[in-house]
N, C-alpha and C. Protein backbone atom coordinates (compact mmCIF):
# COMPACT_ATOMS: atom_id res chain seq x y z
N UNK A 1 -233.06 112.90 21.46
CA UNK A 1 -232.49 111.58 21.65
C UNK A 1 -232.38 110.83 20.33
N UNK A 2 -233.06 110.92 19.24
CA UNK A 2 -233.79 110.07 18.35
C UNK A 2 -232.26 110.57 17.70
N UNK A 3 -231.56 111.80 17.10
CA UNK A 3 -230.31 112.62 16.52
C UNK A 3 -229.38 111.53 17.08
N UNK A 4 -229.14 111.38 18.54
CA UNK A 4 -227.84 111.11 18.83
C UNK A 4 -227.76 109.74 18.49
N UNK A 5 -229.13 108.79 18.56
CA UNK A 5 -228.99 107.31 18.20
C UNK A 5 -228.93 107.19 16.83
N UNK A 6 -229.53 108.18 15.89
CA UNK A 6 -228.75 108.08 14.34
C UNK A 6 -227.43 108.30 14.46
N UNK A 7 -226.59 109.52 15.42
CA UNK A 7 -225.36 109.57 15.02
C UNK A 7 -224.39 108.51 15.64
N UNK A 8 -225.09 108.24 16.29
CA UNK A 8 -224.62 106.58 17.05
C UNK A 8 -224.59 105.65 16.08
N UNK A 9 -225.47 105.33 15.19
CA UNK A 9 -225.37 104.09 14.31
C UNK A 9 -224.75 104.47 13.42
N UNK A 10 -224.49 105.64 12.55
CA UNK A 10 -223.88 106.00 11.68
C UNK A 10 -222.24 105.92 11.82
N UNK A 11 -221.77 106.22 13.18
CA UNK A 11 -220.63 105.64 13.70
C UNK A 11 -220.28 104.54 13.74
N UNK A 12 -221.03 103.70 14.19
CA UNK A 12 -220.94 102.22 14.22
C UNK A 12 -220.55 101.42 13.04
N UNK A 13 -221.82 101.95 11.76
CA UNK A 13 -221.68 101.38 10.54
C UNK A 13 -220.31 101.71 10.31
N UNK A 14 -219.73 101.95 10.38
CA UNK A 14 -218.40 102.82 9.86
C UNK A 14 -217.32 102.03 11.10
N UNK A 15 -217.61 100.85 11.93
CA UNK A 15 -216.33 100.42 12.24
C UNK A 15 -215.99 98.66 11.26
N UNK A 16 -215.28 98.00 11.68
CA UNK A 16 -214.68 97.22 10.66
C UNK A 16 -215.91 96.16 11.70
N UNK A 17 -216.13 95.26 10.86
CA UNK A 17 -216.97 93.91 10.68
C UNK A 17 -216.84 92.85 12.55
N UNK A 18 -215.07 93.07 12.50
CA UNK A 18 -215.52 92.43 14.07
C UNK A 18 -216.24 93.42 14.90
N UNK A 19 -215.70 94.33 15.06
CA UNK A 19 -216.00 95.31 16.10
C UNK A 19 -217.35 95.79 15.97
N UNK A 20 -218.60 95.70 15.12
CA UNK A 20 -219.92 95.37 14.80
C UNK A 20 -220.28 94.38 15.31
N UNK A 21 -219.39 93.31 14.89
CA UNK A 21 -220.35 92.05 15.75
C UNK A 21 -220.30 92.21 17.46
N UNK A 22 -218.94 92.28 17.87
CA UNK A 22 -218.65 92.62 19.26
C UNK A 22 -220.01 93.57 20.16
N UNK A 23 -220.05 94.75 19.64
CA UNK A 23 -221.41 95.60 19.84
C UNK A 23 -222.45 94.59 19.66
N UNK A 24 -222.64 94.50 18.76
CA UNK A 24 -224.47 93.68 18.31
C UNK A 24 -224.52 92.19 19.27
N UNK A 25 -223.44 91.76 19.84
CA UNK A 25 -223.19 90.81 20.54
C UNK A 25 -223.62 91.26 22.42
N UNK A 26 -223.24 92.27 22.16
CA UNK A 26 -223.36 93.17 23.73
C UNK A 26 -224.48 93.93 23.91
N UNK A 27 -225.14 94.62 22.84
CA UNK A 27 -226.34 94.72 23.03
C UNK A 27 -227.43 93.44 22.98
N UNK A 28 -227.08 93.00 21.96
CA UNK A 28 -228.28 91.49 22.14
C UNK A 28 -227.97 90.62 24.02
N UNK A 29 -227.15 91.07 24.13
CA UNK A 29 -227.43 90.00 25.35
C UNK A 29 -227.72 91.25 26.52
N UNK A 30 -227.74 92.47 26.49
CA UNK A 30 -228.17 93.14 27.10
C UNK A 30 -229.93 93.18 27.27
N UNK A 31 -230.39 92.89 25.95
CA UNK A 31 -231.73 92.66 26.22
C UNK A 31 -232.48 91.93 27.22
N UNK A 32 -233.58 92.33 28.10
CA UNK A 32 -234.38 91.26 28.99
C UNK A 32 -235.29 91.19 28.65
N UNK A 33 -235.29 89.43 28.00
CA UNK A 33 -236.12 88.75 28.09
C UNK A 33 -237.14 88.85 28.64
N UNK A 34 -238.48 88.63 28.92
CA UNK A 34 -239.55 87.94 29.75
C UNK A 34 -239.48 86.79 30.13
N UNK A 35 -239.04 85.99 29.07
CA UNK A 35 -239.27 84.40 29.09
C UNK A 35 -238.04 83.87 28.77
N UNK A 36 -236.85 83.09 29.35
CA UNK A 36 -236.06 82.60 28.95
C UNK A 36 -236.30 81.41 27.72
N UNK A 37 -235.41 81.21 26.78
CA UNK A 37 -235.65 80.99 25.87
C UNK A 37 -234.79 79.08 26.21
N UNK A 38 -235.94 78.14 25.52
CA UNK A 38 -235.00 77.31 25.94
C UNK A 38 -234.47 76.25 24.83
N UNK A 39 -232.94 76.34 25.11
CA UNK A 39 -232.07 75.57 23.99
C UNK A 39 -231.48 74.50 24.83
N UNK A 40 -231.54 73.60 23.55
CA UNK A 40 -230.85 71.87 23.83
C UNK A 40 -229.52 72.28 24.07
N UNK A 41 -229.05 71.19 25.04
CA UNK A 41 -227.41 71.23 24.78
C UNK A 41 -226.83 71.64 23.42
N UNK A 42 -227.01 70.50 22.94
CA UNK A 42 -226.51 70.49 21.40
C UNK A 42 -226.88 71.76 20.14
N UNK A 43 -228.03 72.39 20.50
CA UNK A 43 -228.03 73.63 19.75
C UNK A 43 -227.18 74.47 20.66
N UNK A 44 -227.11 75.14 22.14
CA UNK A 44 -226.29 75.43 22.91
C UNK A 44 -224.71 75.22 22.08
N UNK A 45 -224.14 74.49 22.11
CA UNK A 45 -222.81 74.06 21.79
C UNK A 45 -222.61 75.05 19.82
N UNK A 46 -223.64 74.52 18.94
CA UNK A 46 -223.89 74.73 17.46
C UNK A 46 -223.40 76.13 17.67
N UNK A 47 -224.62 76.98 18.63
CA UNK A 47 -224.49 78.29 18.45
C UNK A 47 -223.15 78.79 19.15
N UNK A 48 -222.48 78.37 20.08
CA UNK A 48 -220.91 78.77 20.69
C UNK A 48 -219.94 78.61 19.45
N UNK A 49 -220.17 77.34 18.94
CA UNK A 49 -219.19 77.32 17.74
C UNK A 49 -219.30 78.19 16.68
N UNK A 50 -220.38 78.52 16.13
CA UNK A 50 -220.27 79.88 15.16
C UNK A 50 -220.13 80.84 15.43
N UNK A 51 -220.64 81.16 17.22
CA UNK A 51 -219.92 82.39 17.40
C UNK A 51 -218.27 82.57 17.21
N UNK A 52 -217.93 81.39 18.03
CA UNK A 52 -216.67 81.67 17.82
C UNK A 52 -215.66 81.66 16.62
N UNK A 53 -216.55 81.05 15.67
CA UNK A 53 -215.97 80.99 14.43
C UNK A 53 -216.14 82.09 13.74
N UNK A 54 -217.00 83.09 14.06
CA UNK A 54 -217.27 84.69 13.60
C UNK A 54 -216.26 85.37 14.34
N UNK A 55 -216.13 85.33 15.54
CA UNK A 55 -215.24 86.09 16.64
C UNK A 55 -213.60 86.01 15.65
N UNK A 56 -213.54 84.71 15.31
CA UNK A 56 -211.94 84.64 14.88
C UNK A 56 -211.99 84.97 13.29
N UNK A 57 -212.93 85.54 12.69
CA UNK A 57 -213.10 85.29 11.26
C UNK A 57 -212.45 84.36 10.31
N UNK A 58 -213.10 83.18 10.74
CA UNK A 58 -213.24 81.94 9.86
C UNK A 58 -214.33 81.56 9.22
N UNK A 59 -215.23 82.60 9.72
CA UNK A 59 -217.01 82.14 8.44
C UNK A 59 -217.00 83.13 7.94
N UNK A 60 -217.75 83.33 6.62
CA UNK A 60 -217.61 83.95 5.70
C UNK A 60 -219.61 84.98 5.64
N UNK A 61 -219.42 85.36 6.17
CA UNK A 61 -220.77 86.70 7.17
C UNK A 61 -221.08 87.40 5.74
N UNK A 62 -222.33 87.31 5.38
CA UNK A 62 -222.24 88.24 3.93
C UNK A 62 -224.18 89.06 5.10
N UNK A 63 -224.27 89.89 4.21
CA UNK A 63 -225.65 90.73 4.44
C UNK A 63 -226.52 90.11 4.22
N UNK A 64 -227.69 89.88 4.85
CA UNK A 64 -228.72 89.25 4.93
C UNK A 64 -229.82 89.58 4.05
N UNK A 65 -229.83 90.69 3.79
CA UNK A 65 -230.41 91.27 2.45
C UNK A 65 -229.90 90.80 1.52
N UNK A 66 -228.45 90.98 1.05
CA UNK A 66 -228.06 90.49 -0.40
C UNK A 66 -228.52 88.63 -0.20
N UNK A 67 -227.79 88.09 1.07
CA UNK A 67 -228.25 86.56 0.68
C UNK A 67 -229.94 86.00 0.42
N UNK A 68 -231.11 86.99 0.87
CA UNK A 68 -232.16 86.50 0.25
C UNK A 68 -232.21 87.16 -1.42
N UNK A 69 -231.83 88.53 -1.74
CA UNK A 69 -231.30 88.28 -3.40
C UNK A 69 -231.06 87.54 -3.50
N UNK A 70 -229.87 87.01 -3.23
CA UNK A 70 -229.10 85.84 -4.10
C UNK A 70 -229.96 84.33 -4.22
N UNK A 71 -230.36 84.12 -2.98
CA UNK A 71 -231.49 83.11 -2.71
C UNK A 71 -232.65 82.85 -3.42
N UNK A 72 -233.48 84.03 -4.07
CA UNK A 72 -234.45 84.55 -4.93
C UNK A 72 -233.85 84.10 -6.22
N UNK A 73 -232.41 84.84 -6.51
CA UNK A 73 -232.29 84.75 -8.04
C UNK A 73 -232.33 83.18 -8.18
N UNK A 74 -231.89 82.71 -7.11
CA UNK A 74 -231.12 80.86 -7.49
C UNK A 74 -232.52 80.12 -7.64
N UNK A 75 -233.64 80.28 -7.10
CA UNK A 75 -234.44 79.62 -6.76
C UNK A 75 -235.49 79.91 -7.39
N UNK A 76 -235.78 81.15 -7.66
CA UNK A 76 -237.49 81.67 -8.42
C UNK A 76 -237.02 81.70 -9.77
């Protein structure tokens, strides 16, 4: 099993940037919870709008690794 979920991600990495998020969007909400998690309206609304502003690529999504580099160099 452990083979086919590397050759699974290795596929994945290898599609274009929406179609990653689309997946990582469908598995994350596939997850169950224990405990529902609870958000304000107004964070509710925050987080719809960036999704959808990722969905249409209008935000600018860099790697989360390089942005704490970059974060490090600016700051330490």
């Amino acid at each position: 099993m452990l083979r086919h979920i590397e050759t699974l991600t290795k596929q994945a990495l290898k599609l274009a940037p929406a179609s990653k998020r689309y997946i990582a969007e469908i598995l994350l909400e596939s997850l169950d919870f224990e405990e529902d998690f609870i958000v304000s309206e107004e964070w509710r609304q925050e987080i719809q709008k960036h999704c959808k502003e990722a969905d249409a690529n209008l935000s600018l999504l860099i790697d989360g690794e390089q942005f704490m580099i970059e974060l490090k160099q600016r700051y330490l």
